[in-house]
C-alpha atoms as a PDB file:
ATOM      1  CA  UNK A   1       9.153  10.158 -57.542  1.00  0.00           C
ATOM      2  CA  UNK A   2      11.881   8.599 -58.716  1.00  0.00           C
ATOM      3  CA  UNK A   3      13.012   5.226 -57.295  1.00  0.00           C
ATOM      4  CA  UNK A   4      16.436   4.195 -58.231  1.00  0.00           C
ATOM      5  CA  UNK A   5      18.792   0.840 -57.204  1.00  0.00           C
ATOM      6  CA  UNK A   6      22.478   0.805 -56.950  1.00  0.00           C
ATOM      7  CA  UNK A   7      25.116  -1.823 -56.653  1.00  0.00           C
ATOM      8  CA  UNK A   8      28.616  -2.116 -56.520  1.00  0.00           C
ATOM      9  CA  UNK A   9      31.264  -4.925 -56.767  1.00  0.00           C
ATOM     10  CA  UNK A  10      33.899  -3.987 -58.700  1.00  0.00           C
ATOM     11  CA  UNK A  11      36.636  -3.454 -55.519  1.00  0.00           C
ATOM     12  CA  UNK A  12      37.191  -5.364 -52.332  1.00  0.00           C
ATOM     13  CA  UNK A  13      33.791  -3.407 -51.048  1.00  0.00           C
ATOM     14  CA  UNK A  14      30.511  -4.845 -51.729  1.00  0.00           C
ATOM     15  CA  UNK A  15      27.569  -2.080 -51.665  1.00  0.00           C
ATOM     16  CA  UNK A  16      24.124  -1.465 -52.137  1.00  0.00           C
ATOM     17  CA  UNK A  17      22.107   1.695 -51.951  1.00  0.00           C
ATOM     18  CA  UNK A  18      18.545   2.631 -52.751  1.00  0.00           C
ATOM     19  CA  UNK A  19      16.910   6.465 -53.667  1.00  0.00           C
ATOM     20  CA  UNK A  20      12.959   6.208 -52.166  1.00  0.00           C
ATOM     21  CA  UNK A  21      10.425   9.024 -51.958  1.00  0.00           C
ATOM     22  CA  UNK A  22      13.327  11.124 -51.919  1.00  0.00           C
ATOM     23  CA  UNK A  23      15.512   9.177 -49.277  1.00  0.00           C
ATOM     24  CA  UNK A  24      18.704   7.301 -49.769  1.00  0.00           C
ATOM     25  CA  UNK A  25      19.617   4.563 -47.498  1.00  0.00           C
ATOM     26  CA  UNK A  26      22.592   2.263 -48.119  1.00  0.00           C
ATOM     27  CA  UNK A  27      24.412  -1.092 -46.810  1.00  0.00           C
ATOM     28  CA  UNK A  28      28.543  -1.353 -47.476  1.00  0.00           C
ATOM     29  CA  UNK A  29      30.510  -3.971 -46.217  1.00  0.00           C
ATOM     30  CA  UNK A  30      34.231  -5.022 -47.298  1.00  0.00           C
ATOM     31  CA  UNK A  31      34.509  -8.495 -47.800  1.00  0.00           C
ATOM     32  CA  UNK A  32      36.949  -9.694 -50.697  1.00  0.00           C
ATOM     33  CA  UNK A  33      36.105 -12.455 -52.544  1.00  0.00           C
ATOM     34  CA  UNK A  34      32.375 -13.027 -50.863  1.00  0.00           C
ATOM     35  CA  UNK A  35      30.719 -10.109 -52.848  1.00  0.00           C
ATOM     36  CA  UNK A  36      28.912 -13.332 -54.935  1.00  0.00           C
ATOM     37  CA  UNK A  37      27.286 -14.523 -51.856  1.00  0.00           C
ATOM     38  CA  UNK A  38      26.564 -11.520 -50.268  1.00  0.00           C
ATOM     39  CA  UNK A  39      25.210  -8.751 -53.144  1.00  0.00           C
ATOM     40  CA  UNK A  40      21.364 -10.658 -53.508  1.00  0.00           C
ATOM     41  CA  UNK A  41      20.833 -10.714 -49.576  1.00  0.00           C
ATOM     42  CA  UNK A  42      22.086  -7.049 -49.055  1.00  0.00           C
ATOM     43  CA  UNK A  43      19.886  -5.998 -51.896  1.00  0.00           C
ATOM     44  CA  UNK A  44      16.603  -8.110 -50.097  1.00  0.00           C
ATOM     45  CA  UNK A  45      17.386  -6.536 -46.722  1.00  0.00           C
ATOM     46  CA  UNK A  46      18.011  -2.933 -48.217  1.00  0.00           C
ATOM     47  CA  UNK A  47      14.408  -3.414 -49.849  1.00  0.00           C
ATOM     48  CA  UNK A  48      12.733  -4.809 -47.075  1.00  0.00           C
ATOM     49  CA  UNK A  49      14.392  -1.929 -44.975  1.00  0.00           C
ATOM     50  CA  UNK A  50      12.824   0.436 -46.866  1.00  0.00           C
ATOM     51  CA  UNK A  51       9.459  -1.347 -47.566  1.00  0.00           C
ATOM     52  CA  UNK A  52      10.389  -1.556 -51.342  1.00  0.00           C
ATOM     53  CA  UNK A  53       9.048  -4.090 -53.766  1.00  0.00           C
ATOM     54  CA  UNK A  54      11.621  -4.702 -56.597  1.00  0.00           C
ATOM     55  CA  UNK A  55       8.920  -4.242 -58.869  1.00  0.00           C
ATOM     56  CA  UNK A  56       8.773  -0.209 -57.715  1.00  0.00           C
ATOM     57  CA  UNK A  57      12.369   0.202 -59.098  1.00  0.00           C
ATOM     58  CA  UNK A  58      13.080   2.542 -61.956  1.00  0.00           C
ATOM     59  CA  UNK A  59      16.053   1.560 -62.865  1.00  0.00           C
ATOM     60  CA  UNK A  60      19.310  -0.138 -61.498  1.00  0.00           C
ATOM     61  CA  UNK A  61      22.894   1.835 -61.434  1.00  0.00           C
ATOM     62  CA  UNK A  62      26.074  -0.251 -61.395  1.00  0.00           C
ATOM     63  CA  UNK A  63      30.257   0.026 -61.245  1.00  0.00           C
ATOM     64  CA  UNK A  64      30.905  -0.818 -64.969  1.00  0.00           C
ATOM     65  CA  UNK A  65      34.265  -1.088 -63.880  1.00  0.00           C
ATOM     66  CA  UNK A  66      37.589  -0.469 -63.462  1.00  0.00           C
ATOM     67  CA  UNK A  67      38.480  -2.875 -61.274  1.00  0.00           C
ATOM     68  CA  UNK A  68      38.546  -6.266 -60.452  1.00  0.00           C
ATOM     69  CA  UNK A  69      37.594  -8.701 -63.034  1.00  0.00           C
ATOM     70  CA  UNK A  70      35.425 -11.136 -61.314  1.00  0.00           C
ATOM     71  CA  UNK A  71      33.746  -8.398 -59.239  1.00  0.00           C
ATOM     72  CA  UNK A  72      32.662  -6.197 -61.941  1.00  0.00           C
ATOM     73  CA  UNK A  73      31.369  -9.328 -63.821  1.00  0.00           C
ATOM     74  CA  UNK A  74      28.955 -10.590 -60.764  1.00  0.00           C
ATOM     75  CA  UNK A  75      27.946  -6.705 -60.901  1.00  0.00           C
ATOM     76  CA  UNK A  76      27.005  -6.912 -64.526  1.00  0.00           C
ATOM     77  CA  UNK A  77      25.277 -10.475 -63.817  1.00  0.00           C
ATOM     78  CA  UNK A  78      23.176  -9.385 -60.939  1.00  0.00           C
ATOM     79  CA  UNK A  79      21.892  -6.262 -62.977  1.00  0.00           C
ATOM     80  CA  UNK A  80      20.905  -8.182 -65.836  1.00  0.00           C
ATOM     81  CA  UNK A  81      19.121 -11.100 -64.630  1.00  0.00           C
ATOM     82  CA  UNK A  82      17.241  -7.851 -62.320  1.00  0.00           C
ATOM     83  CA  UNK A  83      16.666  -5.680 -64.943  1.00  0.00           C
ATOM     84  CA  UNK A  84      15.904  -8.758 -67.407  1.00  0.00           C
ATOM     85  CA  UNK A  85      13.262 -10.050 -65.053  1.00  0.00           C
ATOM     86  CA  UNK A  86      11.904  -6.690 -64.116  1.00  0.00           C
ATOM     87  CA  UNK A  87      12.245  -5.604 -68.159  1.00  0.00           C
ATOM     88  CA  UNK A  88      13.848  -2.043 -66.191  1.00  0.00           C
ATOM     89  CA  UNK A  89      16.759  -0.166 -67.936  1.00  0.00           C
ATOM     90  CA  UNK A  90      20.442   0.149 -66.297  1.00  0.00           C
ATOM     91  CA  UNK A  91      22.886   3.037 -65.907  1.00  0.00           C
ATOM     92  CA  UNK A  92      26.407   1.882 -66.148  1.00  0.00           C
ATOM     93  CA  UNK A  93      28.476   3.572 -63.576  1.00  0.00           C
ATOM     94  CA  UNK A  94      32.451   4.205 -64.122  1.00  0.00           C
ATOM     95  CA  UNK A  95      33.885   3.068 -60.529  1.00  0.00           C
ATOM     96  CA  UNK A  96      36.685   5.755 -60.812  1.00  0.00           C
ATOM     97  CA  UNK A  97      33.728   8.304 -61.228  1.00  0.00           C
ATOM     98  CA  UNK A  98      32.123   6.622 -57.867  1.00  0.00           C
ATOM     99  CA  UNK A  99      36.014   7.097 -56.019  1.00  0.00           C
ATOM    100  CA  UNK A 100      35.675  10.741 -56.602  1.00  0.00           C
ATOM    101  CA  UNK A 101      32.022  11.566 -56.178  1.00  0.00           C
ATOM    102  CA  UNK A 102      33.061   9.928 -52.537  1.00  0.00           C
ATOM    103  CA  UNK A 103      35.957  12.135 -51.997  1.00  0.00           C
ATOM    104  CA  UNK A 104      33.659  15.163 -52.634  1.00  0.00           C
ATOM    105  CA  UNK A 105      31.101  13.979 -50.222  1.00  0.00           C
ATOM    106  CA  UNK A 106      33.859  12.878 -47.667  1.00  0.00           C
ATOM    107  CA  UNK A 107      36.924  15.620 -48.395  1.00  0.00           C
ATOM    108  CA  UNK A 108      35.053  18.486 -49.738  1.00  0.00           C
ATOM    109  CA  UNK A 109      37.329  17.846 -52.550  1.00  0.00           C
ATOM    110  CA  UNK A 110      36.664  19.456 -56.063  1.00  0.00           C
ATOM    111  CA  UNK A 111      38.791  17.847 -58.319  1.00  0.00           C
ATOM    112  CA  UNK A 112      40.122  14.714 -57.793  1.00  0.00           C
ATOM    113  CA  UNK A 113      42.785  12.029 -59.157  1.00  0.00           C
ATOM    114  CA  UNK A 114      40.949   8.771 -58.808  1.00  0.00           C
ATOM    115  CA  UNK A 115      43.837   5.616 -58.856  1.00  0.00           C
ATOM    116  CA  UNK A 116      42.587   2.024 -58.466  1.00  0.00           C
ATOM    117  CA  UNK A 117      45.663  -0.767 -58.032  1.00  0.00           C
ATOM    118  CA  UNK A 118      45.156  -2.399 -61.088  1.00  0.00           C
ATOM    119  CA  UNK A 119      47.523  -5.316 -60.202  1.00  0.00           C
ATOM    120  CA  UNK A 120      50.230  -5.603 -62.439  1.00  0.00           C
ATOM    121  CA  UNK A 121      52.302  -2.832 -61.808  1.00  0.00           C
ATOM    122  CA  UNK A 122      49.578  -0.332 -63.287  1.00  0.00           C
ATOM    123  CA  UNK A 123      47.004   1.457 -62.011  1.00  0.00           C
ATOM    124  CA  UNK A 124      43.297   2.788 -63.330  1.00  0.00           C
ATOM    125  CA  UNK A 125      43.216   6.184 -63.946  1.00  0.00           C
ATOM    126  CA  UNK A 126      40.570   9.151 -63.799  1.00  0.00           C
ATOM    127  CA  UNK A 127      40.972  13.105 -62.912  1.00  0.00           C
ATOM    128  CA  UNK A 128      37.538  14.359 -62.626  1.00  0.00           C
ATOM    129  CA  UNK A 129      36.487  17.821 -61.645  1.00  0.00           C
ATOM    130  CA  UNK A 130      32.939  18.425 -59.430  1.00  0.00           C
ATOM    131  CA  UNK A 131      30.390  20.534 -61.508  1.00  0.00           C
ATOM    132  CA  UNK A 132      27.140  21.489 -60.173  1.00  0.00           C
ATOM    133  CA  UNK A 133      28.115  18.579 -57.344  1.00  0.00           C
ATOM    134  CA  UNK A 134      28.491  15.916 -60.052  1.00  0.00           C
ATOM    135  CA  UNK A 135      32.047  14.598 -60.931  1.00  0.00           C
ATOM    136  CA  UNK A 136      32.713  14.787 -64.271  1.00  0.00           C
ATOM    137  CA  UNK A 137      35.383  13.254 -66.287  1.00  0.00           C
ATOM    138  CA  UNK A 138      38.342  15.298 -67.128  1.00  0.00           C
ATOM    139  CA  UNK A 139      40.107  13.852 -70.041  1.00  0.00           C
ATOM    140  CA  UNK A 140      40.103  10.038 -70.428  1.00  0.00           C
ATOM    141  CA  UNK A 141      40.020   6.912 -68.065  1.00  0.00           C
ATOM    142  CA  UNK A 142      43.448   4.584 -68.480  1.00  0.00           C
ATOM    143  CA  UNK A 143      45.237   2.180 -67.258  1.00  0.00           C
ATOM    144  CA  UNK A 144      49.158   2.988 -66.849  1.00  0.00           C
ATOM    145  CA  UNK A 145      52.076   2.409 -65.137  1.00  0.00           C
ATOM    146  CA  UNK A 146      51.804   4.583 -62.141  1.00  0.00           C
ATOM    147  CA  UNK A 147      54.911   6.735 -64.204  1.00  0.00           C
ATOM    148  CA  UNK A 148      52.772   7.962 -66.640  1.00  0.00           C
ATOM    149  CA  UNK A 149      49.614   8.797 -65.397  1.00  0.00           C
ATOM    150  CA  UNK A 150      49.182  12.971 -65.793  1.00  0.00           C
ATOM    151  CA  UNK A 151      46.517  15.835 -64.609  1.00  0.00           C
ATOM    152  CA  UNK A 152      44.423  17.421 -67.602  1.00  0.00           C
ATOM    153  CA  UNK A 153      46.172  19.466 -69.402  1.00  0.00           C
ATOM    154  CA  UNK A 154      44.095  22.449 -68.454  1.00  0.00           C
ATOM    155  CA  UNK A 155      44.724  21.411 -64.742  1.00  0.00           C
ATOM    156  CA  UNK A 156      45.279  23.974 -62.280  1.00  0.00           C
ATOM    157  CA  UNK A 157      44.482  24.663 -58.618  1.00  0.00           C
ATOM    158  CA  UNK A 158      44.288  21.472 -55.803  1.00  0.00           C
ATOM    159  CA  UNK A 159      43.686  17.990 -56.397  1.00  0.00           C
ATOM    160  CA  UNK A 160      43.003  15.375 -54.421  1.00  0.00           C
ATOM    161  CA  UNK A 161      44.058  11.520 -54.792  1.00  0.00           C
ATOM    162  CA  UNK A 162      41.563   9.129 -53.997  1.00  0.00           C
ATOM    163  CA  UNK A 163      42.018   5.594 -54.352  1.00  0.00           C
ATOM    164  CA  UNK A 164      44.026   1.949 -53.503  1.00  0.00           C
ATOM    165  CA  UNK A 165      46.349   3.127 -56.507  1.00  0.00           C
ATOM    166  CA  UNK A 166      47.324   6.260 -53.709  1.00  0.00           C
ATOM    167  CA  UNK A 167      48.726   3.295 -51.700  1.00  0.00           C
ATOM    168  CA  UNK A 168      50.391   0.952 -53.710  1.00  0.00           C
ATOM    169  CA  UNK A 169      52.437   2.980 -55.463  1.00  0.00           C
ATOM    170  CA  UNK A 170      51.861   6.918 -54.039  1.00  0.00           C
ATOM    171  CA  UNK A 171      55.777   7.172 -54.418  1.00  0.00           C
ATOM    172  CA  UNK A 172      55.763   6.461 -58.195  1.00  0.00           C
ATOM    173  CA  UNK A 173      52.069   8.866 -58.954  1.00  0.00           C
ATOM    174  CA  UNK A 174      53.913  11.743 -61.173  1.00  0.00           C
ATOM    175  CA  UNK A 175      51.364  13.792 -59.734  1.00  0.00           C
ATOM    176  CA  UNK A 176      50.911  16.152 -56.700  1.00  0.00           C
ATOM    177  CA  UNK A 177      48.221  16.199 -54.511  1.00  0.00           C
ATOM    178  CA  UNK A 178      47.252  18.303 -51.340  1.00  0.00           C
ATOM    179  CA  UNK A 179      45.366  15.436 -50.014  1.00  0.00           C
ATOM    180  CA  UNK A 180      44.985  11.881 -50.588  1.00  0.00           C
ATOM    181  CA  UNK A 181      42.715   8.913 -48.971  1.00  0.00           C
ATOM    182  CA  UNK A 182      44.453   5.896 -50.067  1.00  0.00           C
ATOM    183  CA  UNK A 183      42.181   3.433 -48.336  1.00  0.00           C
ATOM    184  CA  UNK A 184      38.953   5.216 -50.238  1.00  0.00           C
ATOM    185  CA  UNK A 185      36.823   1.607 -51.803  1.00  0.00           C
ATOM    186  CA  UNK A 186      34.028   3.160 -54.259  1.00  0.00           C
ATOM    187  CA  UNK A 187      30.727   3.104 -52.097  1.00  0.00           C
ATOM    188  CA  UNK A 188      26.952   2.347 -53.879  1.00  0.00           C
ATOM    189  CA  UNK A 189      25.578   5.981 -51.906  1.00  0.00           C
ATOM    190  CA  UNK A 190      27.867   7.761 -54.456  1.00  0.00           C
ATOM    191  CA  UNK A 191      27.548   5.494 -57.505  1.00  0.00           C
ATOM    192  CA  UNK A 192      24.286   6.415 -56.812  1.00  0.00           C
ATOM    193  CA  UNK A 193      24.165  10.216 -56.512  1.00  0.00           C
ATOM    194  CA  UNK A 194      25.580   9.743 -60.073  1.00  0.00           C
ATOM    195  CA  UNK A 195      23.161   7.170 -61.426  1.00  0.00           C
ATOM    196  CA  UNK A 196      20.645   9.904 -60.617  1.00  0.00           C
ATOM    197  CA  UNK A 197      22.451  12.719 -62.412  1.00  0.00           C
ATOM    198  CA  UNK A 198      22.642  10.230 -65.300  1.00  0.00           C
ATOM    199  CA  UNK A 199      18.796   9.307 -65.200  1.00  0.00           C
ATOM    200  CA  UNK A 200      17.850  12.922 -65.083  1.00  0.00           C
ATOM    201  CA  UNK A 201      20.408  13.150 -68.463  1.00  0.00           C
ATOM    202  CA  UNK A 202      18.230   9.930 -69.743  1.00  0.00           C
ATOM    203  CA  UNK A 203      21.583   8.326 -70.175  1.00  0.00           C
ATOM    204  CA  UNK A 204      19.356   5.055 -69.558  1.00  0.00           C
ATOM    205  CA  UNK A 205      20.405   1.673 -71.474  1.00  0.00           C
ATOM    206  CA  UNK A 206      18.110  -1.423 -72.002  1.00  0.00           C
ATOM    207  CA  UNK A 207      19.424  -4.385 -69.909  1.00  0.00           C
ATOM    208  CA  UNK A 208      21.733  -6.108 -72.411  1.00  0.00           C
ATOM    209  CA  UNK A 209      23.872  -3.175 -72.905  1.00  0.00           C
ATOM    210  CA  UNK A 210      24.740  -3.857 -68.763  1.00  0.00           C
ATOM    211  CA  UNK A 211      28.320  -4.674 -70.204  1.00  0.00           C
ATOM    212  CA  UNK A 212      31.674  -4.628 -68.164  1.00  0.00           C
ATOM    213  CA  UNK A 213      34.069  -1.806 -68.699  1.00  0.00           C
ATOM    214  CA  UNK A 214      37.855  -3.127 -67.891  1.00  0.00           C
ATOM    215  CA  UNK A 215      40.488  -1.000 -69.780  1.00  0.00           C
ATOM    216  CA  UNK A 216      42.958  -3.684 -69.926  1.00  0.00           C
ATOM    217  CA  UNK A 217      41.291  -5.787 -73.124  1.00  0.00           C
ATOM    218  CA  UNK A 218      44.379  -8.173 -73.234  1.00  0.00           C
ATOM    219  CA  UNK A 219      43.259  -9.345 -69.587  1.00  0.00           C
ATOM    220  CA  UNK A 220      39.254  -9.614 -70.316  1.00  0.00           C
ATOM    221  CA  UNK A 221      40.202 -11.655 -73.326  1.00  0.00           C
ATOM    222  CA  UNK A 222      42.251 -13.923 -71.923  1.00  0.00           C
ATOM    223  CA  UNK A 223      40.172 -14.544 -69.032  1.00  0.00           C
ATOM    224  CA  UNK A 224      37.140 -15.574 -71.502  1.00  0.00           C
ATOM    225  CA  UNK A 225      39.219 -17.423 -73.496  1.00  0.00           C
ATOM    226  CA  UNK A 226      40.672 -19.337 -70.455  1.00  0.00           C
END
């Protein structure tokens, strides 16, 4: 039976969630700016919840990114020095994925615009369409101004907008939705319902390829540099 880990930092929501003998069982809190102090002693008290030893994981899921710089890089930290120590493989999770495997679990919703406020005027951006209850990208991930993001070009039927990018700047999205949850923060229980699609794939990486995924380059580089 496979036992899998999951964390996510990459938004103001810090999460954890664990698959055990078949259960999943998850901690989510949102707490900008504390997600350093807090991600090691949800992940203890998740484990001890479920009488885990670290040692019985498989392998550890994370949000690669979008999002937040600083967030997604305590992420990628944390999963290394784990999977390091534990010599366990990762599965890089795209957090715009995560938004709308959570709408689908939450909305019903089959396909789904996934829009994270990317500060800056510009969002990160993701249509993904549910098959076989998985989310699966549609296209590419980018990050725009919120004029030019687009649907698929084979896009038809409903879609749903999921995502802090549906509240910062829903008037300027030149895109229509029937629904939209613009409060929706991308939650570990989800990031890990993909993980496990992902394991099953053997999508599997050794620990050092546990590397950030931020779309904007120009910011990531300057931020080193700096």
């Amino acid at each position: 039976m496979t036992t899998l880990l999951a964390l996510d930092t990459a938004t103001e929501a810090c999460s954890v969630a664990l698959l055990h003998d078949g259960k999943v069982i998850s901690h989510y809190e949102v707490i900008p700016r504390l997600h350093a102090q807090r991600l090691l002693p949800m992940i203890k008290q998740l484990l001890a919840e479920a009488d885990v030893p670290l040692s019985a994981l498989d392998a550890i899921a994370f949000g690669r990114g979008p999002g937040a710089f600083t967030g997604v890089r305590i992420a990628v930290g944390v999963v290394q020095g784990l999977a390091f120590a534990l010599d366990r493989p990762v599965l890089p999770i795209s957090n715009l994925a995560v938004l709308a495997q959570r709408a689908q679990r939450e909305h019903a919703a089959m396909q789904v615009a996934a829009a994270i406020d990317a500060r800056m005027d510009e969002v990160y951006w993701g249509c993904y369409r549910a098959e076989n209850g998985e989310m699966r990208l549609q296209g590419v991930e980018a990050v725009l101004a919120p004029e030019q993001v687009e649907l698929p070009r084979s896009a038809s039927g409903e879609w749903f907008g999921a995502g802090t990018g549906w509240g910062a700047f829903a008037e300027r999205l030149a895109v229509k939705v029937t629904g939209r949850d613009a409060a929706m923060l991308p939650h570990a229980e989800d990031l890990l319902s993909l993980a496990g699609f992902a394991w099953a794939r053997g999508e599997a990486v050794v620990a050092d390829q546990a590397q950030p995924v931020y779309l904007r380059d120009k910011v990531a580089v300057a931020k080193q540099v700096g």
